[in-house]
Protein backbone atom coordinates (compact mmCIF):
# COMPACT_ATOMS: atom_id res chain seq x y z
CA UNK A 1 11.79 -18.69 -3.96
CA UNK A 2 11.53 -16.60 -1.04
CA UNK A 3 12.33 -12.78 -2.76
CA UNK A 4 9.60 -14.08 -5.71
CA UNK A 5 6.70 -14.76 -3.00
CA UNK A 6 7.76 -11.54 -1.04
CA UNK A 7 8.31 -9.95 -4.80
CA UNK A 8 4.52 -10.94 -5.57
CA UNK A 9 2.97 -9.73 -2.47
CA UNK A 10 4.17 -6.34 -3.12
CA UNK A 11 3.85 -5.52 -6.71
CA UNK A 12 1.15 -4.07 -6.34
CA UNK A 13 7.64 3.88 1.51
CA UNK A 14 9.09 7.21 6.89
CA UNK A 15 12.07 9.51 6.60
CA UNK A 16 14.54 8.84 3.72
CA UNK A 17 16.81 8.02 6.91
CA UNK A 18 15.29 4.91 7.10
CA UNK A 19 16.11 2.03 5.54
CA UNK A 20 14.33 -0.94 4.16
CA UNK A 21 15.20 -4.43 5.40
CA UNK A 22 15.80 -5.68 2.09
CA UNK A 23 17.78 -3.27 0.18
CA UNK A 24 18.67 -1.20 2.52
CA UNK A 25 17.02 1.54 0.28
CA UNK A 26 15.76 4.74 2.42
CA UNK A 27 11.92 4.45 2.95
CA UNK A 28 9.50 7.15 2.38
CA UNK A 29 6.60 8.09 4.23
CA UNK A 30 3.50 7.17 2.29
CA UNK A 31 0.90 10.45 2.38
CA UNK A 32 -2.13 9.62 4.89
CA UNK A 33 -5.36 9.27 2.83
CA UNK A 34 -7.05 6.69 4.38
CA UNK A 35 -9.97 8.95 5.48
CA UNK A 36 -10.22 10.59 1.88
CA UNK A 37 -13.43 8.83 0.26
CA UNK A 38 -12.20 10.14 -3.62
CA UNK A 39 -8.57 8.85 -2.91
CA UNK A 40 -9.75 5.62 -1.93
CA UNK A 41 -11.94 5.19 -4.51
CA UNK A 42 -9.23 6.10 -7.01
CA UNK A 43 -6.78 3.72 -5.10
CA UNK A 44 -9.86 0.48 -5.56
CA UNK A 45 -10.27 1.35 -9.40
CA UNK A 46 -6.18 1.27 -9.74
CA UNK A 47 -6.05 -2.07 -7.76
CA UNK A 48 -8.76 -3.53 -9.33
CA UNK A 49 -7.26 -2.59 -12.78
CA UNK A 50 -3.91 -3.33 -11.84
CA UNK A 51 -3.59 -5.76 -8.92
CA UNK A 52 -6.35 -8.20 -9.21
CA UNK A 53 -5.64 -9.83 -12.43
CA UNK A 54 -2.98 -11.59 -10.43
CA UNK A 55 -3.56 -11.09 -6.99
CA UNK A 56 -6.70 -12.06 -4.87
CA UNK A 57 -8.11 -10.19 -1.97
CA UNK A 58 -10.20 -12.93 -0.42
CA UNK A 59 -10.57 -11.63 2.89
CA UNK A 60 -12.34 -9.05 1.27
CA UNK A 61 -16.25 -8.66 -0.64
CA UNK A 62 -16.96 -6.24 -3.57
CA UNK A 63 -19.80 -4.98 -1.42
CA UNK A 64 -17.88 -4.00 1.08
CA UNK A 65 -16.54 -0.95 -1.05
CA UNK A 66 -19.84 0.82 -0.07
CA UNK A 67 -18.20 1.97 2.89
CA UNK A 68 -16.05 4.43 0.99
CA UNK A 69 -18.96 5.97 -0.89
CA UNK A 70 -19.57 3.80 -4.04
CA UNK A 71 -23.31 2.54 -5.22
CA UNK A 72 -23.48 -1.24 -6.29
CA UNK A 73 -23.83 -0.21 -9.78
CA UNK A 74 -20.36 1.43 -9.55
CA UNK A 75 -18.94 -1.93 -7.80
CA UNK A 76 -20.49 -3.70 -10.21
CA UNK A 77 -19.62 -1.82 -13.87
CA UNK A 78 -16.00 -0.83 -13.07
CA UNK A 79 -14.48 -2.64 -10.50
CA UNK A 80 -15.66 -6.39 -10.83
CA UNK A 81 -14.67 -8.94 -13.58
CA UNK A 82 -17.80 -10.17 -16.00
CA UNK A 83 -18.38 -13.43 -13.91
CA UNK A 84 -18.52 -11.80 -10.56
CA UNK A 85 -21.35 -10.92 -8.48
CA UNK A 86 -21.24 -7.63 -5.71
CA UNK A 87 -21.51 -9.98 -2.95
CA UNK A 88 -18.54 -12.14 -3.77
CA UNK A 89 -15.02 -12.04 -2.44
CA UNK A 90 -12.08 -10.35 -4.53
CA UNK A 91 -10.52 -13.44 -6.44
CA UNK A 92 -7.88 -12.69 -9.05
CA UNK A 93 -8.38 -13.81 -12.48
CA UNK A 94 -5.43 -15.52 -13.08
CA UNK A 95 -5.26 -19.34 -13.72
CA UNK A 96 -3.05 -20.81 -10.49
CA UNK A 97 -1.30 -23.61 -12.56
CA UNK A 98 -0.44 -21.00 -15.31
CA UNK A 99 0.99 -18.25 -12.23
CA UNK A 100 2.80 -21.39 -10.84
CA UNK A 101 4.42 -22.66 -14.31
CA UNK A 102 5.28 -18.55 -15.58
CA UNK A 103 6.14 -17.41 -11.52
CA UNK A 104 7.20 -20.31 -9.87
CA UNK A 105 4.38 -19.53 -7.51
CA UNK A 106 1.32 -18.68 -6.95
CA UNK A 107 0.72 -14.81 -6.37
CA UNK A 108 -0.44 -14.13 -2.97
CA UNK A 109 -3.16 -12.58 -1.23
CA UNK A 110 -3.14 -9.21 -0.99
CA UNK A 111 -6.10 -7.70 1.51
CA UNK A 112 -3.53 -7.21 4.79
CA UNK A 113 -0.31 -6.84 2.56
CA UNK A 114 -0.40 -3.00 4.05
CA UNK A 115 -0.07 -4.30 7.31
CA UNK A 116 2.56 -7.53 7.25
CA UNK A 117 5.11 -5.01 5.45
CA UNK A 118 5.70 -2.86 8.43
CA UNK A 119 9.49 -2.70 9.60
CA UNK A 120 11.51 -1.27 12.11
CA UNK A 121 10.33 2.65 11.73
CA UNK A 122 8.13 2.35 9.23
CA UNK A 123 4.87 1.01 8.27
CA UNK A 124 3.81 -1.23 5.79
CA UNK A 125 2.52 1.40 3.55
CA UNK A 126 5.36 3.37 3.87
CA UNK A 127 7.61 -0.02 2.29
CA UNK A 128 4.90 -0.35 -0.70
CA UNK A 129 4.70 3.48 -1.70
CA UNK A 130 8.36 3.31 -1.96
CA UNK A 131 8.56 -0.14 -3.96
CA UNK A 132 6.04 1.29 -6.45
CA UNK A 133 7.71 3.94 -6.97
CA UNK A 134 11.41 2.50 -7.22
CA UNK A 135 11.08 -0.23 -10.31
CA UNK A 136 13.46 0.54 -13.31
CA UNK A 137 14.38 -1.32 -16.35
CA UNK A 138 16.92 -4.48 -16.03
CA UNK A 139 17.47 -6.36 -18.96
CA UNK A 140 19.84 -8.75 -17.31
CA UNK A 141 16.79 -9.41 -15.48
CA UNK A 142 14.33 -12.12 -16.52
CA UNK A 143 11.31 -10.18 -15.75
CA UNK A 144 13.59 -6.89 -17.50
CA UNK A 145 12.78 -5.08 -14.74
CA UNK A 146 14.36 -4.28 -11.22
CA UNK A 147 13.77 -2.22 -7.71
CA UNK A 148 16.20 -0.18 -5.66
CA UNK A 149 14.03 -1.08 -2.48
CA UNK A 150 13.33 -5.01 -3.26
CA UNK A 151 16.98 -6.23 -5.60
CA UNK A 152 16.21 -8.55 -7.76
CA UNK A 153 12.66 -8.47 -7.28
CA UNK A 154 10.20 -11.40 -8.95
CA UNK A 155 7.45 -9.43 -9.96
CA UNK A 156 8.11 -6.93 -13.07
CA UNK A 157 6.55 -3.58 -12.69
CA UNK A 158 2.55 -3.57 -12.23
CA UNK A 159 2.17 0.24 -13.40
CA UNK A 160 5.19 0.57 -16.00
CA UNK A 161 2.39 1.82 -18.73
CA UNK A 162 1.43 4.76 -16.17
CA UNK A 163 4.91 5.29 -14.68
CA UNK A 164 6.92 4.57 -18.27
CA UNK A 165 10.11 3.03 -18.44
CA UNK A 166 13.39 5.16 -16.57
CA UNK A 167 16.81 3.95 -15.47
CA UNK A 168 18.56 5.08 -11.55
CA UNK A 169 21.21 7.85 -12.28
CA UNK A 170 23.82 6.99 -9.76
CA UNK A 171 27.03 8.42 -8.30
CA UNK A 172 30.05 7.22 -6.16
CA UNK A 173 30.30 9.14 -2.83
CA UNK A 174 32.79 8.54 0.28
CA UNK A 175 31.04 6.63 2.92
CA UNK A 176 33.20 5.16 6.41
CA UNK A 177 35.69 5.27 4.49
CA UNK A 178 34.46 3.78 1.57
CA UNK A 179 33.35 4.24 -2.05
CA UNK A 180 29.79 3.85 -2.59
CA UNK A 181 27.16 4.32 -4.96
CA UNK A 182 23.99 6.51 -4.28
CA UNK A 183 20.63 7.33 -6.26
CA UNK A 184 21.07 10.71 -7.68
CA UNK A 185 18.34 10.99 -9.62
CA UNK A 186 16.39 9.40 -12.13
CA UNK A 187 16.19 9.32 -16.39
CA UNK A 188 13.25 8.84 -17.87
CA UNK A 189 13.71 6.67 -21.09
CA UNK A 190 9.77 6.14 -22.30
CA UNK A 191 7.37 8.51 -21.21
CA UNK A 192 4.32 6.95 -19.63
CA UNK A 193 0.86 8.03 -19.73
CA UNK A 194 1.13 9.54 -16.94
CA UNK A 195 3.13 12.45 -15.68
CA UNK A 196 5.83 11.55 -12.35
CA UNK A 197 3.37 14.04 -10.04
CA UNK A 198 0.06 12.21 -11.27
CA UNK A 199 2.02 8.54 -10.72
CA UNK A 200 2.73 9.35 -7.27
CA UNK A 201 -0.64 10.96 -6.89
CA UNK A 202 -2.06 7.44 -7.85
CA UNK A 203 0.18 5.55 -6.31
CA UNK A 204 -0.80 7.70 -2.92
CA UNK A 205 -3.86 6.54 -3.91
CA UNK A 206 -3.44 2.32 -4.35
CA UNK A 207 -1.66 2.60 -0.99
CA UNK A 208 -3.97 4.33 0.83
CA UNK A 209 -6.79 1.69 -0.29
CA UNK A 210 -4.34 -1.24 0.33
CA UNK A 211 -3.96 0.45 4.20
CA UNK A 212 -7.83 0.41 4.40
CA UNK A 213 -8.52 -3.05 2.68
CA UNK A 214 -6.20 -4.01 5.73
CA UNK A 215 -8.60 -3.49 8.42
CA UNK A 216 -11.73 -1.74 7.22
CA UNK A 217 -13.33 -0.57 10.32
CA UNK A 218 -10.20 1.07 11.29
CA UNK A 219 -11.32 4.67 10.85
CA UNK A 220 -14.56 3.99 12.46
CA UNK A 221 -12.81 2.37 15.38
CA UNK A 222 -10.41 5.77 15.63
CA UNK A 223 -13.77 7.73 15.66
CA UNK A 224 -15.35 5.49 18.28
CA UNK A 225 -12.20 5.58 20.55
CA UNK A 226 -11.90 9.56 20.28
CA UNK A 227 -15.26 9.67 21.67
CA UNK A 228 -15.14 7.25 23.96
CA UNK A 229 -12.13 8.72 25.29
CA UNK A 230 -14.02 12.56 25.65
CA UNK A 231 -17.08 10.82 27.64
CA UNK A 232 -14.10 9.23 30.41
CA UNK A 233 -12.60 12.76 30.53
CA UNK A 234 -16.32 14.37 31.20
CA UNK A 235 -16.92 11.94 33.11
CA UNK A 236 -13.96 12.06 35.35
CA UNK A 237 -14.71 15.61 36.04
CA UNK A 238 -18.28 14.98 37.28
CA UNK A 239 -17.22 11.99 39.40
CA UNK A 240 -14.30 14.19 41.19
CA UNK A 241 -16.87 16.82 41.68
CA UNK A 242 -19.94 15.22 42.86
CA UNK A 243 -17.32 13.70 45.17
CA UNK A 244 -16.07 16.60 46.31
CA UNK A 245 -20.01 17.89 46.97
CA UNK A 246 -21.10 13.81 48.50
CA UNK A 247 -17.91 14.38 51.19
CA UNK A 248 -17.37 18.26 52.20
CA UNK A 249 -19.81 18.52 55.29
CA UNK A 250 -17.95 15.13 56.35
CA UNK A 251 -15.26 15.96 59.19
């Protein structure tokens, strides 16, 4: 029950030296777009077309997407559901007692899943940008699908008509001593609509506005603190010399 919650919260990777908690898969450092108003806007329309059928984002209102650069009338025509008014919070449109009976659970919220999936040397948007990017068909799976960074994962793969369908190409290699089994590469065995550089493009993309869903006024704060940090420094250097000028005829 546990790995299908965790699965559902991030269906949506640091260095590939480190590893993820779970599968001890290497982690990959998701690309920093958080202050790029066209990725962001491309990362709301994927998780709005893609996430929020099953997943809510109730922390969060449709209006609020004004701060990266879109009108109402955008919010309103391509990223909100025909019952839903700008003002409202992001609430998935999935029936709870139908997620519960086909899941087992509910799916869970996902406005600060960016920042609860942070791990020992790498961040929370590093884990998802890897998990996104890692599902492959299963078919001894129920869901047919699987993940190198989350085995046995209870969610099957949100963007499989963008990414396609592909199997891990794996090889044996001497490790401590012992024979283990590595990603090589992968196969693709359906083209999606989508070509590998344009899926992680948008997948850049969903995790960058997952990492600003998380705390909003995060940028702004940066900005803020930059500044506020510059007037200390001035400041510092006026106080030290108007004390050097107050005490230099004082013996």
């Amino acid at each position: 029950m546990k790995k299908m919650l965790l699965g559902f919260a991030l269906a949506l990777g640091l260095s590939g030296s480190v590893l993820a908690a779970g599968g001890g898969f290497p982690i990959e450092k998701a690309p920093d777009r958080t202050n790029d108003m066209a990725a962001l806007q491309n990362g709301a329309k994927i998780f709005a077309n893609y996430c929020l059928s099953c997943h809510s984002a109730a922390f969060m209102r449709f209006n609020r997407l004004r701060d990266i650069g879109l009108t109402d009338k955008q919010i309103a025509e391509n990223l909100t559901f025909t019952t839903d008014k700008i003002g409202d919070t992001m609430k998935s449109a999935i029936d709870p007692r139908q997620a519960k009976e086909w899941f087992g659970a509910n799916p869970p919220d996902l406005t600060v899943i960016a920042r609860s999936r942070a791990g020992h040397g790498y961040s929370g948007a590093d884990y998802i940008y890897t998990l996104l990017r890692t599902y492959y068909r299963d078919e001894t799976k129920a869901t047919g699908w699987n993940n190198m960074v989350f085995p046995s994962i209870g969610m099957p793969n949100p963007l499989w008509e963008l990414q396609g369908e592909r199997k891990p190409v794996m090889e044996k290699v001497e490790s401590h001593g012992h024979e283990v089994e590595v990603l090589k590469g992968w196969e693709q065995t359906k083209a999606g609509t989508m070509s590998p550089e344009a899926f992680d493009q948008n997948v850049g993309d969903l995790v960058a506005y997952l990492q600003w869903m998380g705390e909003p006024a995060q940028n702004t704060r940066v900005r803020i603190g930059v500044w506020v940090l510059l007037f200390l420094g001035i400041f510092i250097v006026v106080a030290w010399r108007l004390n050097a000028a107050f005490w230099k005829d004082v013996k």
